[in-house]
N, C-alpha and C. Protein backbone atom coordinates (compact mmCIF):
# COMPACT_ATOMS: atom_id res chain seq x y z
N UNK A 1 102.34 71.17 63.95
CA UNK A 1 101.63 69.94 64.26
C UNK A 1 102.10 69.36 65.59
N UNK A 2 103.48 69.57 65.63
CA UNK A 2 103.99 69.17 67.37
C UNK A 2 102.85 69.60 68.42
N UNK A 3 102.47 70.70 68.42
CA UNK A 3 102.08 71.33 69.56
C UNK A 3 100.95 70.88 69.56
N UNK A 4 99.78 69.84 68.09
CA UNK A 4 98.82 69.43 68.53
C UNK A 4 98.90 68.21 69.45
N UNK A 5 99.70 67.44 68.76
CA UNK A 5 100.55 65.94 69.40
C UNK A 5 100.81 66.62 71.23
N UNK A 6 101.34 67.39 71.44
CA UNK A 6 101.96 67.62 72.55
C UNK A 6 100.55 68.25 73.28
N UNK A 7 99.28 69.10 72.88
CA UNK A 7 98.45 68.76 73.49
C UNK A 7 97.53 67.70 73.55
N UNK A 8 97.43 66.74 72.84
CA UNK A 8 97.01 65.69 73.21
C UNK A 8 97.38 64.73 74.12
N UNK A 9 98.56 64.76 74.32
CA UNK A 9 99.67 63.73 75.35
C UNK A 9 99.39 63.75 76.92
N UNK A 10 97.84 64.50 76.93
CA UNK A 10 97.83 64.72 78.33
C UNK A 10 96.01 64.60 78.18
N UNK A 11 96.27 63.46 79.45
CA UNK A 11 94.72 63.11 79.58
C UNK A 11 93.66 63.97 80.04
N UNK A 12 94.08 64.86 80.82
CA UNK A 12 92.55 66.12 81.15
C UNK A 12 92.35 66.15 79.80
N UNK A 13 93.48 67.07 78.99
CA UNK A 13 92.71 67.47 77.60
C UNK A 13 91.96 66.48 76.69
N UNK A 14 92.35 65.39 76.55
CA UNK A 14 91.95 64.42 75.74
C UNK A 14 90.29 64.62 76.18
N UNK A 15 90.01 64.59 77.65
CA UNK A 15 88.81 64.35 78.24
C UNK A 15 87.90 66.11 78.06
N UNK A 16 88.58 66.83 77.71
CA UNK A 16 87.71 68.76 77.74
C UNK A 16 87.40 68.38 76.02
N UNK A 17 87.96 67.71 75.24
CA UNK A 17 87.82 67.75 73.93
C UNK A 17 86.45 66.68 73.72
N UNK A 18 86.36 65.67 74.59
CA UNK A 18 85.53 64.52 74.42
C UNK A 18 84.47 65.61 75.23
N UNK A 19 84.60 66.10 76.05
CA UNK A 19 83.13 67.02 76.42
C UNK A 19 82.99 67.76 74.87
N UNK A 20 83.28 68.39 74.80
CA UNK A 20 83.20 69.45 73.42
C UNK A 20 82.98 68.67 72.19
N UNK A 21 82.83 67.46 72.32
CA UNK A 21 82.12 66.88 71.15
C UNK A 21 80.88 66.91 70.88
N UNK A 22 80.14 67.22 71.76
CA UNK A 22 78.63 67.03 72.02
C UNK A 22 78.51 69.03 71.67
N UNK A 23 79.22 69.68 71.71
CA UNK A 23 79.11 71.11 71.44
C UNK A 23 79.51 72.08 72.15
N UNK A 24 79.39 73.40 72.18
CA UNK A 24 80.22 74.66 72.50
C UNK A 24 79.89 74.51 74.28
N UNK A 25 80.52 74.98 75.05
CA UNK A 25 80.14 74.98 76.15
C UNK A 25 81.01 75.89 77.55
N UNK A 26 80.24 76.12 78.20
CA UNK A 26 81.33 77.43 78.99
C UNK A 26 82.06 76.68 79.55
N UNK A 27 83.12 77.48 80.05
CA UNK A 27 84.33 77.38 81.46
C UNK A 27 83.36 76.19 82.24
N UNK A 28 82.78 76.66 82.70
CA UNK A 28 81.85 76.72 84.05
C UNK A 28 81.33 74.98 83.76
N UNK A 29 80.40 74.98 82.65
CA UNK A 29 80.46 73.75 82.65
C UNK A 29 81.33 72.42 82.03
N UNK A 30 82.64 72.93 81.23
CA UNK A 30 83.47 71.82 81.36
C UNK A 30 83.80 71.24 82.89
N UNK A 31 84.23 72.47 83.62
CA UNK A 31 84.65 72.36 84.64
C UNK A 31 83.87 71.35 85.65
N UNK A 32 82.65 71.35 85.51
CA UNK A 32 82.07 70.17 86.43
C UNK A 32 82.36 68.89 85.99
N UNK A 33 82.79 69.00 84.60
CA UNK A 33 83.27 67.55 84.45
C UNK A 33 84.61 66.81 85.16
N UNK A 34 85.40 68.13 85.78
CA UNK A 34 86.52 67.50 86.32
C UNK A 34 86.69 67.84 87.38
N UNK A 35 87.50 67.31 88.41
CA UNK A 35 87.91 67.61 90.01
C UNK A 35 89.51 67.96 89.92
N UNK A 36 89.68 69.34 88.92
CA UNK A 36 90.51 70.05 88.80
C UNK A 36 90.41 71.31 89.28
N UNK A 37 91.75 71.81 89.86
CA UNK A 37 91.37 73.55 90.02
C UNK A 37 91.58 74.46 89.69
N UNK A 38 90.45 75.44 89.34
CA UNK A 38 90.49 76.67 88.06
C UNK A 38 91.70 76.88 87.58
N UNK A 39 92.49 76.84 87.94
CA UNK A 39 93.88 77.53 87.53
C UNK A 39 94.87 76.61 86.23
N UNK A 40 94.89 75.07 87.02
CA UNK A 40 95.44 73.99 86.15
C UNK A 40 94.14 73.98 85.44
N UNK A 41 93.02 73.91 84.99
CA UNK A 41 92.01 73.99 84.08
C UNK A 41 92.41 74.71 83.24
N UNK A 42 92.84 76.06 83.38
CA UNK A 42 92.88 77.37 82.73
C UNK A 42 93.83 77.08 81.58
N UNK A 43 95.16 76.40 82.39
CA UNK A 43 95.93 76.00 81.90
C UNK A 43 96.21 75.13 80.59
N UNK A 44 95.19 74.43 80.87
CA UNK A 44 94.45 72.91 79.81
C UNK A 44 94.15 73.70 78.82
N UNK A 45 93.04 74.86 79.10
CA UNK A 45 92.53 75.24 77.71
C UNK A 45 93.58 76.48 76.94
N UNK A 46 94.08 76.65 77.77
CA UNK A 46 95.53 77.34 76.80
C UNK A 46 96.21 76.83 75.95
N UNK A 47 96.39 75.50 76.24
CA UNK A 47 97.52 74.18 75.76
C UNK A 47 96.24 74.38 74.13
N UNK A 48 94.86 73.74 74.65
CA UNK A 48 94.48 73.20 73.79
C UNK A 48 94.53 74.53 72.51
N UNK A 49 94.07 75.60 73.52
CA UNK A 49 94.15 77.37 72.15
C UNK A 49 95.32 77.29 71.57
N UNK A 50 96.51 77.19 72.15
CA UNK A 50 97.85 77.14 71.45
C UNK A 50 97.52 76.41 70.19
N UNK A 51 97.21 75.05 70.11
CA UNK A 51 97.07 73.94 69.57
C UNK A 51 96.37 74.22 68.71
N UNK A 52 95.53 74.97 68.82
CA UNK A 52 94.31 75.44 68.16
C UNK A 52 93.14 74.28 67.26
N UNK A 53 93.14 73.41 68.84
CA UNK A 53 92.29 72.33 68.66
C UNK A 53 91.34 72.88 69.21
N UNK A 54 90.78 73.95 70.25
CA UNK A 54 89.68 74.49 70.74
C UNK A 54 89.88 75.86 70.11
N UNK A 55 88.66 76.87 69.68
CA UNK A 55 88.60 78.12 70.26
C UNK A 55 87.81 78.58 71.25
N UNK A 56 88.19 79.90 71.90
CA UNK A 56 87.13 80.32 72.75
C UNK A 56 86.23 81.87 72.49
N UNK A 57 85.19 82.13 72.92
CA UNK A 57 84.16 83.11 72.61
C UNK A 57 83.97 83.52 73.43
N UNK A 58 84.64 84.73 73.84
CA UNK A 58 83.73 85.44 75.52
C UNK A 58 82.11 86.09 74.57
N UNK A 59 81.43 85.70 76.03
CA UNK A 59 80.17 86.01 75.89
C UNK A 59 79.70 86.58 77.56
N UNK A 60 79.81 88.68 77.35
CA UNK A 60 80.18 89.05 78.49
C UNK A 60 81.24 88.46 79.31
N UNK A 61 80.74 88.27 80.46
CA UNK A 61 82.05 87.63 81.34
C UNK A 61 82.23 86.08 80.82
N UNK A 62 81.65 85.31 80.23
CA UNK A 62 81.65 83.89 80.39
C UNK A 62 82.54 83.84 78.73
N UNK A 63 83.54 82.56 78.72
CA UNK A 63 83.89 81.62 77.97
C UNK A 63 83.35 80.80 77.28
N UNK A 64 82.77 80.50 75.94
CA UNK A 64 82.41 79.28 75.45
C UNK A 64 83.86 78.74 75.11
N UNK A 65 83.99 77.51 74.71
CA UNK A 65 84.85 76.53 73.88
C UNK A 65 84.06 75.90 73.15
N UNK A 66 84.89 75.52 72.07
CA UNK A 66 84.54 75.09 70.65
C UNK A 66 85.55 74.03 70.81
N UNK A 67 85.17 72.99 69.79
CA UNK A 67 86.46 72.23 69.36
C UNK A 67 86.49 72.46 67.97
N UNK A 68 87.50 72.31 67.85
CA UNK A 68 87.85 72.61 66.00
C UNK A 68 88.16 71.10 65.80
N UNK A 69 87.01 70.36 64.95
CA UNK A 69 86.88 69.27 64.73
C UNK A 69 88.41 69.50 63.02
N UNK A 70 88.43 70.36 62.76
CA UNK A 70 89.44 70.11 61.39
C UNK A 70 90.59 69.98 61.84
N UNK A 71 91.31 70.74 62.78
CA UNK A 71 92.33 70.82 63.15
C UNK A 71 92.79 69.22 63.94
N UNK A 72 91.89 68.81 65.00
CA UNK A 72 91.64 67.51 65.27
C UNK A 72 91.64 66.52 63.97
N UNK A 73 91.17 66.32 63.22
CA UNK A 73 90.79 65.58 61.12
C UNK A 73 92.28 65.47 60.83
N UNK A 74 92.86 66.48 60.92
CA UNK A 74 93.81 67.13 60.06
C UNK A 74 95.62 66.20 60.92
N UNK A 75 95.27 66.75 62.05
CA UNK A 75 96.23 65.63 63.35
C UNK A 75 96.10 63.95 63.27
N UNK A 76 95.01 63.88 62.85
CA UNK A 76 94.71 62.40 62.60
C UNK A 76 95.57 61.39 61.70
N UNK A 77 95.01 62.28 60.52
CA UNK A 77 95.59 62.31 59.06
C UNK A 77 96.94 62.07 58.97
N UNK A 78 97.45 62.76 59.88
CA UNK A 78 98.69 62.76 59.48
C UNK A 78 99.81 61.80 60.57
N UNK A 79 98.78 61.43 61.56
CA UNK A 79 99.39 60.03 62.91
C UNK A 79 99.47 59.25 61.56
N UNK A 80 97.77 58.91 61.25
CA UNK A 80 98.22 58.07 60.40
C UNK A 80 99.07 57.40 59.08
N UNK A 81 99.24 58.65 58.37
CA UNK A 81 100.64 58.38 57.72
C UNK A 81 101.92 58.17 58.68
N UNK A 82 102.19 59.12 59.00
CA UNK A 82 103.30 58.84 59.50
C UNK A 82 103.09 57.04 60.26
N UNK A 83 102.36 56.49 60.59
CA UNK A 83 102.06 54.98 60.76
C UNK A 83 101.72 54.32 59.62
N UNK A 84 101.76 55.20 58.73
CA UNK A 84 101.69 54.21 57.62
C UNK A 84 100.27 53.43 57.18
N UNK A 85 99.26 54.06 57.88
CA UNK A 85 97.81 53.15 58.28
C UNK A 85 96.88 54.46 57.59
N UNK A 86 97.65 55.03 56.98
CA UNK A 86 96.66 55.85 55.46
C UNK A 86 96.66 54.71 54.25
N UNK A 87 95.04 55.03 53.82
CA UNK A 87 95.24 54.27 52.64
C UNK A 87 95.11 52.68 52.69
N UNK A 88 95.52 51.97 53.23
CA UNK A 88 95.62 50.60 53.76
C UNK A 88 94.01 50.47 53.38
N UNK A 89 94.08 49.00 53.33
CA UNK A 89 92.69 48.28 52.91
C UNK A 89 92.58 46.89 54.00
N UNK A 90 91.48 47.26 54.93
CA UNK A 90 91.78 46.36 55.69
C UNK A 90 91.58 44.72 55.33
């Protein structure tokens, strides 16, 4: 679970995951969402595969990403216990 926490702690990713909410999408076009370069990009979506908050799908040469909305559910779940803000009735 560290390593989801520890990819989240960094704002590009926060922002490749908020693209990938709307659905699967290549390299190519996350990438216009940011004024990053290929390489530190590359980088981002490794963090996030580690994490295994994204997967990816080659399709021929191209990359899709996915977000794994459970794995994300699942990280949530458990901020919020550990805060104590499971369960609570507002």
């Amino acid at each position: 679970m560290s390593d989801v926490f520890k990819a989240l702690a960094h704002p590009a990713r926060r922002q490749i995951l908020e693209v990938l909410k709307t659905g699967p999408k290549s390299a190519g076009e996350i990438a216009e969402a940011f004024n990053l370069a290929k390489p530190t990009l590359s980088g981002h979506f490794a963090k996030l595969r580690e994490a295994d908050l994204i997967s990816a799908e080659p399709d021929g040469t191209t990359i899709y990403y996915t977000l794994n909305v459970s794995v994300l559910e699942e990280a949530m779940l458990k901020f919020m216990e550990t805060m104590k803000l499971a369960g609570r009735i507002g």
